[in-house]
Protein backbone atom coordinates (compact mmCIF):
# COMPACT_ATOMS: atom_id res chain seq x y z
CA UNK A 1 -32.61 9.27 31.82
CA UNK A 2 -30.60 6.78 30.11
CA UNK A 3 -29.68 4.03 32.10
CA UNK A 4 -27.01 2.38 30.04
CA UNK A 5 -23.98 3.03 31.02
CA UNK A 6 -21.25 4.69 28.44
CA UNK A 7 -17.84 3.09 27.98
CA UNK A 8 -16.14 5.05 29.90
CA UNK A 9 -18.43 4.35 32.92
CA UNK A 10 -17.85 0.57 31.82
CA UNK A 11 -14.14 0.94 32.13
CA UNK A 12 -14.23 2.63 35.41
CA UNK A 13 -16.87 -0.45 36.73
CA UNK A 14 -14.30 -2.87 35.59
CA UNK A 15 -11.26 -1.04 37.84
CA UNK A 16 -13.00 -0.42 40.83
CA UNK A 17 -13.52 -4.04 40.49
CA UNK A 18 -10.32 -4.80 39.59
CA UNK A 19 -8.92 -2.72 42.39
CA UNK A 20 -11.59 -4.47 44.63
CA UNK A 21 -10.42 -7.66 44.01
CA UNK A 22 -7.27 -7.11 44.10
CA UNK A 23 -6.93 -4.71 47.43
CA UNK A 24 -10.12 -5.67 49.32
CA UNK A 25 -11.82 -8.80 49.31
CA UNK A 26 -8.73 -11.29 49.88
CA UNK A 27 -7.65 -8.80 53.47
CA UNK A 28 -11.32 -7.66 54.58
CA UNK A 29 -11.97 -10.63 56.88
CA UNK A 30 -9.01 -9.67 58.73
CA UNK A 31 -9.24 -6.68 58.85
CA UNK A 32 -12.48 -6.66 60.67
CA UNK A 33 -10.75 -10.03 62.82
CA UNK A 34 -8.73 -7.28 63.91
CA UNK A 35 -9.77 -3.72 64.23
CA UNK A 36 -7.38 -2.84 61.34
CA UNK A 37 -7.54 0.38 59.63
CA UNK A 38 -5.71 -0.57 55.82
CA UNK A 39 -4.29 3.23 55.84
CA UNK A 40 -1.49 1.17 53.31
CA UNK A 41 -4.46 0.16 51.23
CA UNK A 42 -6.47 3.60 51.04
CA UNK A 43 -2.98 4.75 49.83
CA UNK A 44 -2.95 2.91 46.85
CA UNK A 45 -6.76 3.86 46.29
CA UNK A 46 -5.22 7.22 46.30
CA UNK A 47 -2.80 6.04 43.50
CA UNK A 48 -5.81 4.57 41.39
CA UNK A 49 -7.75 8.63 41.78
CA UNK A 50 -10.14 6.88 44.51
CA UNK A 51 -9.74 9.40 46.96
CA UNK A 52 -10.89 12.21 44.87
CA UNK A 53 -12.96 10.85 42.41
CA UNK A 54 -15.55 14.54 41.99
CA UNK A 55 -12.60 16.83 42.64
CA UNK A 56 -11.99 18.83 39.67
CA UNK A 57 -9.07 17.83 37.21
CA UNK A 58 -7.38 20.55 37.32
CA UNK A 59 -7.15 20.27 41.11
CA UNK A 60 -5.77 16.40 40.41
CA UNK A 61 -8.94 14.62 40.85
CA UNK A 62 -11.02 12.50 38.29
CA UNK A 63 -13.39 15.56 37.70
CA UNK A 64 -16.34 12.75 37.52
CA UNK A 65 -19.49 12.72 38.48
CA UNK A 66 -21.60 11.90 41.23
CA UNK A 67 -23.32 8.46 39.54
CA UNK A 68 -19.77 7.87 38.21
CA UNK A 69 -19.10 7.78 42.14
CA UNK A 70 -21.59 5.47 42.89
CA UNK A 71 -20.68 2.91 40.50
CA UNK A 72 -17.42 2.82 42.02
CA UNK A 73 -18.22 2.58 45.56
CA UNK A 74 -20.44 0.07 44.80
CA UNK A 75 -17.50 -2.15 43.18
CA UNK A 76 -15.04 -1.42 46.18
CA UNK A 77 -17.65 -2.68 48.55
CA UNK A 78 -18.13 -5.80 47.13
CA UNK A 79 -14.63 -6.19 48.39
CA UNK A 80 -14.45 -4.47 51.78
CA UNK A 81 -17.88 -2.38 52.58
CA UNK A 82 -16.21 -0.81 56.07
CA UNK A 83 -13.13 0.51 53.90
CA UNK A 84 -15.14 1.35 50.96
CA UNK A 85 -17.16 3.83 53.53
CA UNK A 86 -14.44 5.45 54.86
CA UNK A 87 -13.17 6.10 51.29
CA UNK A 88 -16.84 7.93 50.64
CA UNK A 89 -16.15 10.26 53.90
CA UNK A 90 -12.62 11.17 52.70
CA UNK A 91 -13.90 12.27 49.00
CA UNK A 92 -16.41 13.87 50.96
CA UNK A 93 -13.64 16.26 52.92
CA UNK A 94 -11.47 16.77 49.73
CA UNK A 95 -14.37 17.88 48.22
CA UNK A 96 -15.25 20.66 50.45
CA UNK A 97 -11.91 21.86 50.73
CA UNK A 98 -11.43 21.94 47.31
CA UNK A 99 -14.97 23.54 46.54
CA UNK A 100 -14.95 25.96 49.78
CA UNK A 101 -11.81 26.24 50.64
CA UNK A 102 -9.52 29.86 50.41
CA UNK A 103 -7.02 29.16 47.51
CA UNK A 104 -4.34 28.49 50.20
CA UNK A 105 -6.69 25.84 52.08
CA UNK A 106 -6.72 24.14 48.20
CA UNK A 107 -2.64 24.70 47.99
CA UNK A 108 -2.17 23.04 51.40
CA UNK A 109 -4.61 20.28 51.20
CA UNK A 110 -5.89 19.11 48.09
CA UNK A 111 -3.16 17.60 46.21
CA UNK A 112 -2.25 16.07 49.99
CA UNK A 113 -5.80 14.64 50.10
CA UNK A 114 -6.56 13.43 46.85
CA UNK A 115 -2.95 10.82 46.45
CA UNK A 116 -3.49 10.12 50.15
CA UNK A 117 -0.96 11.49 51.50
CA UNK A 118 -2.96 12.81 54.36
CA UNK A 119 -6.58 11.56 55.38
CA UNK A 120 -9.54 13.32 56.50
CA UNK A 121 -12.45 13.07 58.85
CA UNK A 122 -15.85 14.84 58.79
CA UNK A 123 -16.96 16.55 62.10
CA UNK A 124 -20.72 16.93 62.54
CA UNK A 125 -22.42 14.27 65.49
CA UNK A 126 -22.26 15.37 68.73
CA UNK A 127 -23.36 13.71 71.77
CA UNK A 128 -26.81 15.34 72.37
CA UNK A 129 -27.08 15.94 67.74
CA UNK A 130 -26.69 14.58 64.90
CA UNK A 131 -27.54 16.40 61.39
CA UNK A 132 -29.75 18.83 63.52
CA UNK A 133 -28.26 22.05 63.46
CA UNK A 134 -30.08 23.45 66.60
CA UNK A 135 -28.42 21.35 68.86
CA UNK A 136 -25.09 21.72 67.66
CA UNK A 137 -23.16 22.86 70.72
CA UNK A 138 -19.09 22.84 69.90
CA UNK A 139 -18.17 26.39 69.65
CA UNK A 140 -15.74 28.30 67.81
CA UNK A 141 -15.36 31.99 69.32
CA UNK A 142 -13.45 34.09 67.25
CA UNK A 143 -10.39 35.81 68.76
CA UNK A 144 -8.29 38.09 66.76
CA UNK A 145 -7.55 36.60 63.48
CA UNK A 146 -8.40 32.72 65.49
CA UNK A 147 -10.90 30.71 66.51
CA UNK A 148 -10.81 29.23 69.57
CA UNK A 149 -12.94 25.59 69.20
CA UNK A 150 -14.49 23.85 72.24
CA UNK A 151 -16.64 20.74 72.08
CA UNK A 152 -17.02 17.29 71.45
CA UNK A 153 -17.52 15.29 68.36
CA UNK A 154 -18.78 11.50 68.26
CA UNK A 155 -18.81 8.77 65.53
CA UNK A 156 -15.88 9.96 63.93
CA UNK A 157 -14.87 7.50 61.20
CA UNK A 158 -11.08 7.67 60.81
CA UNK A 159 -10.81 9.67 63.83
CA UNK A 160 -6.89 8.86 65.71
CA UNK A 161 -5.36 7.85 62.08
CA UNK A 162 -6.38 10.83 59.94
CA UNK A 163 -4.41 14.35 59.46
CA UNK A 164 -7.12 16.92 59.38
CA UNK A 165 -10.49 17.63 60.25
CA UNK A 166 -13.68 19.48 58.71
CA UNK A 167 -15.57 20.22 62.20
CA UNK A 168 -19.37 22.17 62.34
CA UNK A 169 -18.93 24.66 65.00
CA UNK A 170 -21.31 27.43 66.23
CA UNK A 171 -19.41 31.11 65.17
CA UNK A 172 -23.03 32.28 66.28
CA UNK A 173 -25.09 32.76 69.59
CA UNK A 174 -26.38 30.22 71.75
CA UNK A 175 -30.06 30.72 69.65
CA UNK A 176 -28.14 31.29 66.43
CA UNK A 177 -29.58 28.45 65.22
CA UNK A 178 -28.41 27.00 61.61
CA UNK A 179 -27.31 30.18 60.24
CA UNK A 180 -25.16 29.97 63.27
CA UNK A 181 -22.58 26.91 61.73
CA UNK A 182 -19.62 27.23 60.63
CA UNK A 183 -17.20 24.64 58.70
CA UNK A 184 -13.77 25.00 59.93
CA UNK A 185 -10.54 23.03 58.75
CA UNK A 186 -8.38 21.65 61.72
CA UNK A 187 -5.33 20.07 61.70
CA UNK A 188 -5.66 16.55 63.17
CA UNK A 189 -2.65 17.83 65.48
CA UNK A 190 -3.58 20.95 66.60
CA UNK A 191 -2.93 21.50 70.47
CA UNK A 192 -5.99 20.62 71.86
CA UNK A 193 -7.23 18.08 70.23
CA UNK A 194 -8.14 14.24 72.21
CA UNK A 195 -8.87 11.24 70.66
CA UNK A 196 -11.64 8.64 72.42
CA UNK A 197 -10.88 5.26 72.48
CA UNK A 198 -11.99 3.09 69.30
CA UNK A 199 -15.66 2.24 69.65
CA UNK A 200 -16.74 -1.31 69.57
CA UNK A 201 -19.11 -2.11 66.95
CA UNK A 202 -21.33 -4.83 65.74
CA UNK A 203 -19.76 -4.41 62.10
CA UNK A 204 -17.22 -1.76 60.06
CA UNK A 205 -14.64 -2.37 62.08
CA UNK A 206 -11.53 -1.57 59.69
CA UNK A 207 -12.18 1.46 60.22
CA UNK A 208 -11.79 3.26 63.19
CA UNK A 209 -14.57 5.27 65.39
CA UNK A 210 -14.17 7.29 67.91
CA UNK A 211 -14.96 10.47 70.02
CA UNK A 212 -12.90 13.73 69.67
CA UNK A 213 -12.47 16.19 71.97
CA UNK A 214 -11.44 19.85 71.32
CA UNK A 215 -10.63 22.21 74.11
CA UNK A 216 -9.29 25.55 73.18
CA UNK A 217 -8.07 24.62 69.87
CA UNK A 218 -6.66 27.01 68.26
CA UNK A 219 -6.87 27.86 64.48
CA UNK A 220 -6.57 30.91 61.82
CA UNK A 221 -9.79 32.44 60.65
CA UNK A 222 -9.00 31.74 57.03
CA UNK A 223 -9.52 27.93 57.72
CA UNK A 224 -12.99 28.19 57.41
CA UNK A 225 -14.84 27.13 54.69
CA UNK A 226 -16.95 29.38 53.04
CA UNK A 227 -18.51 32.93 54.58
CA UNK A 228 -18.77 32.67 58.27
CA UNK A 229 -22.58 30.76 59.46
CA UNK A 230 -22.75 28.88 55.59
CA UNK A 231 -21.28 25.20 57.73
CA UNK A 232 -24.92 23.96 57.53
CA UNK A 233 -25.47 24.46 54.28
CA UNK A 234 -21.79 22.87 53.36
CA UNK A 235 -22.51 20.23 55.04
CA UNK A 236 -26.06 19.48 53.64
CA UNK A 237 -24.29 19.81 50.10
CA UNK A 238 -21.66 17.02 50.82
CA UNK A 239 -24.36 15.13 53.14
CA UNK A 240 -26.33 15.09 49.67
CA UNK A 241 -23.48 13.16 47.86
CA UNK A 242 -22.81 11.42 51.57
CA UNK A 243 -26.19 9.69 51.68
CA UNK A 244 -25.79 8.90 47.49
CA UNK A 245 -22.31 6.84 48.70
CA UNK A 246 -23.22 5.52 51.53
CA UNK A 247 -26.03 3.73 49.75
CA UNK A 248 -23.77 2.85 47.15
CA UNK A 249 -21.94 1.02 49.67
CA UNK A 250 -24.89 -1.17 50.93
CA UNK A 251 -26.15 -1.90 46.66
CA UNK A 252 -22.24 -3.16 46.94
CA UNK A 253 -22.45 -5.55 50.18
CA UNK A 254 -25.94 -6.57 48.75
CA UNK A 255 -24.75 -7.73 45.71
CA UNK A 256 -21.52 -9.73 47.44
CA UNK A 257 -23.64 -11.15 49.89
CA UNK A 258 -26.56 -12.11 47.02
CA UNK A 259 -23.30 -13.47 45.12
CA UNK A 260 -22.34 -15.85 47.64
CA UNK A 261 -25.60 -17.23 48.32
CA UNK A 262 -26.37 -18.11 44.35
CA UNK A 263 -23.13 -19.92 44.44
CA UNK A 264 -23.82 -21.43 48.41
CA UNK A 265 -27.02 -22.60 46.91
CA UNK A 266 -25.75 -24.40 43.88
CA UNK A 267 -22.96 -26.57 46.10
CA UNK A 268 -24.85 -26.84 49.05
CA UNK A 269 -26.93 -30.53 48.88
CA UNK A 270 -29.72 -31.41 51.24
CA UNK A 271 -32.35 -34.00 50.76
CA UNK A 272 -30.44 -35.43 47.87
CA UNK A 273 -30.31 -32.62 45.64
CA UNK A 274 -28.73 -28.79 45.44
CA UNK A 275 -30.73 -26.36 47.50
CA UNK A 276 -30.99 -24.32 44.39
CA UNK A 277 -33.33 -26.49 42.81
CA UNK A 278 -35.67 -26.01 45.72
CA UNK A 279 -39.08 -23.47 44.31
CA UNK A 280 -38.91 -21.93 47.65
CA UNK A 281 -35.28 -20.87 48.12
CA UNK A 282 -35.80 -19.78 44.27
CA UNK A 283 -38.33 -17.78 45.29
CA UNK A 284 -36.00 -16.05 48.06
CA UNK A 285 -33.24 -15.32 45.59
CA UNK A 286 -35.66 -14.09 43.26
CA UNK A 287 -36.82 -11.01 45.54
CA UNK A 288 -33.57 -10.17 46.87
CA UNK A 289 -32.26 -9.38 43.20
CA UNK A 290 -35.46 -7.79 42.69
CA UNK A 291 -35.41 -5.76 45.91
CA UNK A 292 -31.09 -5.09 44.91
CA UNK A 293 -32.16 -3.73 41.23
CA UNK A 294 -34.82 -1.37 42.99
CA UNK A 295 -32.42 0.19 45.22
CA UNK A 296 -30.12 0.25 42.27
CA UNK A 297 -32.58 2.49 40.03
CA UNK A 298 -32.98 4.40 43.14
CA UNK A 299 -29.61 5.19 43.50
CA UNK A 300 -28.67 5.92 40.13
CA UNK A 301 -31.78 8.31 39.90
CA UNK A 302 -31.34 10.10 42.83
CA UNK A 303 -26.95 10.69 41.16
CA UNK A 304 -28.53 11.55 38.20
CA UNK A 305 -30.59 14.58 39.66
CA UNK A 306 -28.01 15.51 41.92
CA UNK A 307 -25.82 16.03 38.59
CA UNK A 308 -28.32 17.90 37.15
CA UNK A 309 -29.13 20.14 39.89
CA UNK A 310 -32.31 19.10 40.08
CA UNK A 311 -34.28 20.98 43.08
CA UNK A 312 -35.37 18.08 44.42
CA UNK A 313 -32.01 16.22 44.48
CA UNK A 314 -32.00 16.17 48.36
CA UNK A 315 -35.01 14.36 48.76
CA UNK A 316 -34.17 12.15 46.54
CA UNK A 317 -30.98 11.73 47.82
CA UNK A 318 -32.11 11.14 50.95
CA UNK A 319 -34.49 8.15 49.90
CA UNK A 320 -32.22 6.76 48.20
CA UNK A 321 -30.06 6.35 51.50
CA UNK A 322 -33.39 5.11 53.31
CA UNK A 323 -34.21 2.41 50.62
CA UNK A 324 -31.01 1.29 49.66
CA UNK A 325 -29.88 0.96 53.70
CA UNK A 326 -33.10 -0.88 54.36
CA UNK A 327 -32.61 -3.03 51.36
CA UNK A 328 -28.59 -3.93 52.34
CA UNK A 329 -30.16 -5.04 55.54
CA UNK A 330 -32.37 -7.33 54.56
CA UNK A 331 -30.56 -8.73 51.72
CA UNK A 332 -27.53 -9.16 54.11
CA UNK A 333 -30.21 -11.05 56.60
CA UNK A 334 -31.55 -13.38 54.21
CA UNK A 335 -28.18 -14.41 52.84
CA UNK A 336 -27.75 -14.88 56.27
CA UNK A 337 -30.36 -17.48 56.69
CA UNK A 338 -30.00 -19.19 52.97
CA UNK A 339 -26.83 -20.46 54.76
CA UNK A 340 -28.62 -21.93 57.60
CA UNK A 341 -27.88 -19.07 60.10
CA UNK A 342 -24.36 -20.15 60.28
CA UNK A 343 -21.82 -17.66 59.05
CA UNK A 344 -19.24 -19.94 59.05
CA UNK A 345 -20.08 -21.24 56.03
CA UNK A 346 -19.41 -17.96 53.99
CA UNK A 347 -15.56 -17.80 53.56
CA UNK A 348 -15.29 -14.38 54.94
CA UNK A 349 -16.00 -15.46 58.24
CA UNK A 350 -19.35 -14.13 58.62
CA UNK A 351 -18.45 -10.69 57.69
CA UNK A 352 -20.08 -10.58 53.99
CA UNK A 353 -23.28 -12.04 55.43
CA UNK A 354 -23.71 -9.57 58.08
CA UNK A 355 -26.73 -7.46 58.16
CA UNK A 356 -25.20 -4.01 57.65
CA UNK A 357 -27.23 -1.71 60.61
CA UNK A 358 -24.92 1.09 61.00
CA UNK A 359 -25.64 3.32 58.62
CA UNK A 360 -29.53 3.35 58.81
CA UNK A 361 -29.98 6.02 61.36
CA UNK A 362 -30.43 9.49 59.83
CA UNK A 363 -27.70 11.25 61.78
């Protein structure tokens, strides 16, 4: 593997960044001040080919790759980490429909998806499961040329503000087990449908979370995704590039949070001289960069594979996630402490410093 990055990969670094900068960073403390979800913002992400950044050209994406993808995500979330992980479960959506999808799912969706023009949400976590297919208990009994969906969803990011949904319903018996799942495309305003209240949460709060509800919703067979009991297997496939962006996103709020505490460290004076110059706090700087480029390798390893459909893509895709979460925790922490426990300091409120916990649990 070579890990230099070509100029192209370069030039997309720099607008990410650019976008970042210009979209993200200055709005994010508000934004999480106030519960606000920047559906103006992801908009103009949409605008920049953000929201559909693996999708095939000739479907109006970028046609990239999954490391390009990570490079990006990791720029956004320098500027707005909550945001930036939304964007990651929207590509995530447009990517299914446009790889799964009948060709009038594509016709009716993808072009929507990919400028923005309508948002997506990714169905899986249930009350009682999360990525464990057994458990999975909303339904979707087929009736005529319908299925009828019943269930309940939790953790929904985007869920209230988004226009459709990719839900993981059982088309099979009670014991049907993972061949049982099915991936079904549902209008965000199909009758039936009820939106939980926003959750409260310790962090990523511009975007919002919530439970859905579907009783008796009604849709045609030919939303599915796929051959009827393949919806585990879809969603392992985009869970493969999920966990890849999602740890993207914590290299990115690493990195901000490592940024500010350089510069906190080389203004801050105590004893009668900059805290940088102190061995010790060197020392702390010194393995959070190291601990940062780790999980970077990681990452960028694990892309690399899944490009190359390597067979064992998943598992490193999967420890990726576990390393790189893990890592944006503790870097987040320690920043945390280099500025004397006192988030104030930071001029995002607190926000950049905050140990990022949410994305941890394997769901």
């Amino acid at each position: 593997m070579d890990f230099s990055l070509t100029d192209d990969q370069k030039a997309l670094v720099q607008a990410a960044a650019d976008f970042s900068r210009a979209e993200l960073a200055d709005h994010a403390a508000e934004w999480d001040a106030t519960s606000h979800f920047p559906v103006e913002v992801i908009r103009r992400a949409g605008e920049a080919g953000f929201l559909g950044i693996y999708i095939p050209e000739e479907r109006g994406g970028l046609g990239l790759s999954r490391l390009d993808a990570s490079l990006i995500f990791e720029q956004l979330s320098q500027g707005c980490i909550s945001t930036t992980a939304y964007l990651t479960i929207h590509n995530m959506v447009a990517w299914m429909v446009a790889s799964w999808g009948s060709e009038a799912l594509r016709e009716s969706w993808v072009d929507r998806l990919v400028s923005g023009e309508c948002l997506g949400c990714y169905c899986l976590t249930e009350p009682g499961s999360g990525s464990d297919a057994a458990s999975l208990r909303t339904k979707a009994v087929r009736d005529g040329d319908d299925y009828v969906i019943s269930g309940s969803k939790m953790f929904i990011s985007g869920a209230g503000a988004n226009d459709v949904l990719i839900v993981m319903a059982r088309t099979g018996g009670p014991d049907s087990g993972a061949g049982g799942v099915s991936a079904i495309l549902v209008p965000a305003d199909a009758a039936g449908i009820e939106y939980g209240k926003n959750e409260e949460k310790m962090g990523w709060k511009s975007q919002p979370t919530r439970l859905v509800s579907f009783d008796g919703v009604r849709v045609p067979v030919g939303n599915r995704l796929g051959e009827e009991g393949e919806g585990f297997k879809l969603a392992m496939k985009g869970l493969d590039g999920g966990r890849l962006n999602i740890a993207s996103c914590s290299l990115g709020a690493a990195q901000h949070a490592l940024t500010l505490s350089r510069d906190y460290m080389a203004d801050r004076k105590q004893f009668g001289r900059e805290l940088s110059s102190f061995q010790a706090l060197q020392f702390k700087l010194a393995d959070m960069a190291t601990e940062l480029m780790a999980a970077r390798l990681m990452v960028r390893q694990a892309a690399w594979r899944l490009d190359n459909s390597d067979p064992d893509a998943t598992a490193h895709c999967a420890m990726a996630k576990r390393f790189a979460t893990d890592m944006g925790f503790n870097v987040c922490n320690d920043a945390l402490q280099l500025h004397g426990g006192f988030p104030g300091r930071d001029p995002s409120g607190g926000r950049a410093l905050r140990p990022q916990p949410l994305r941890r649990q394997p769901r």
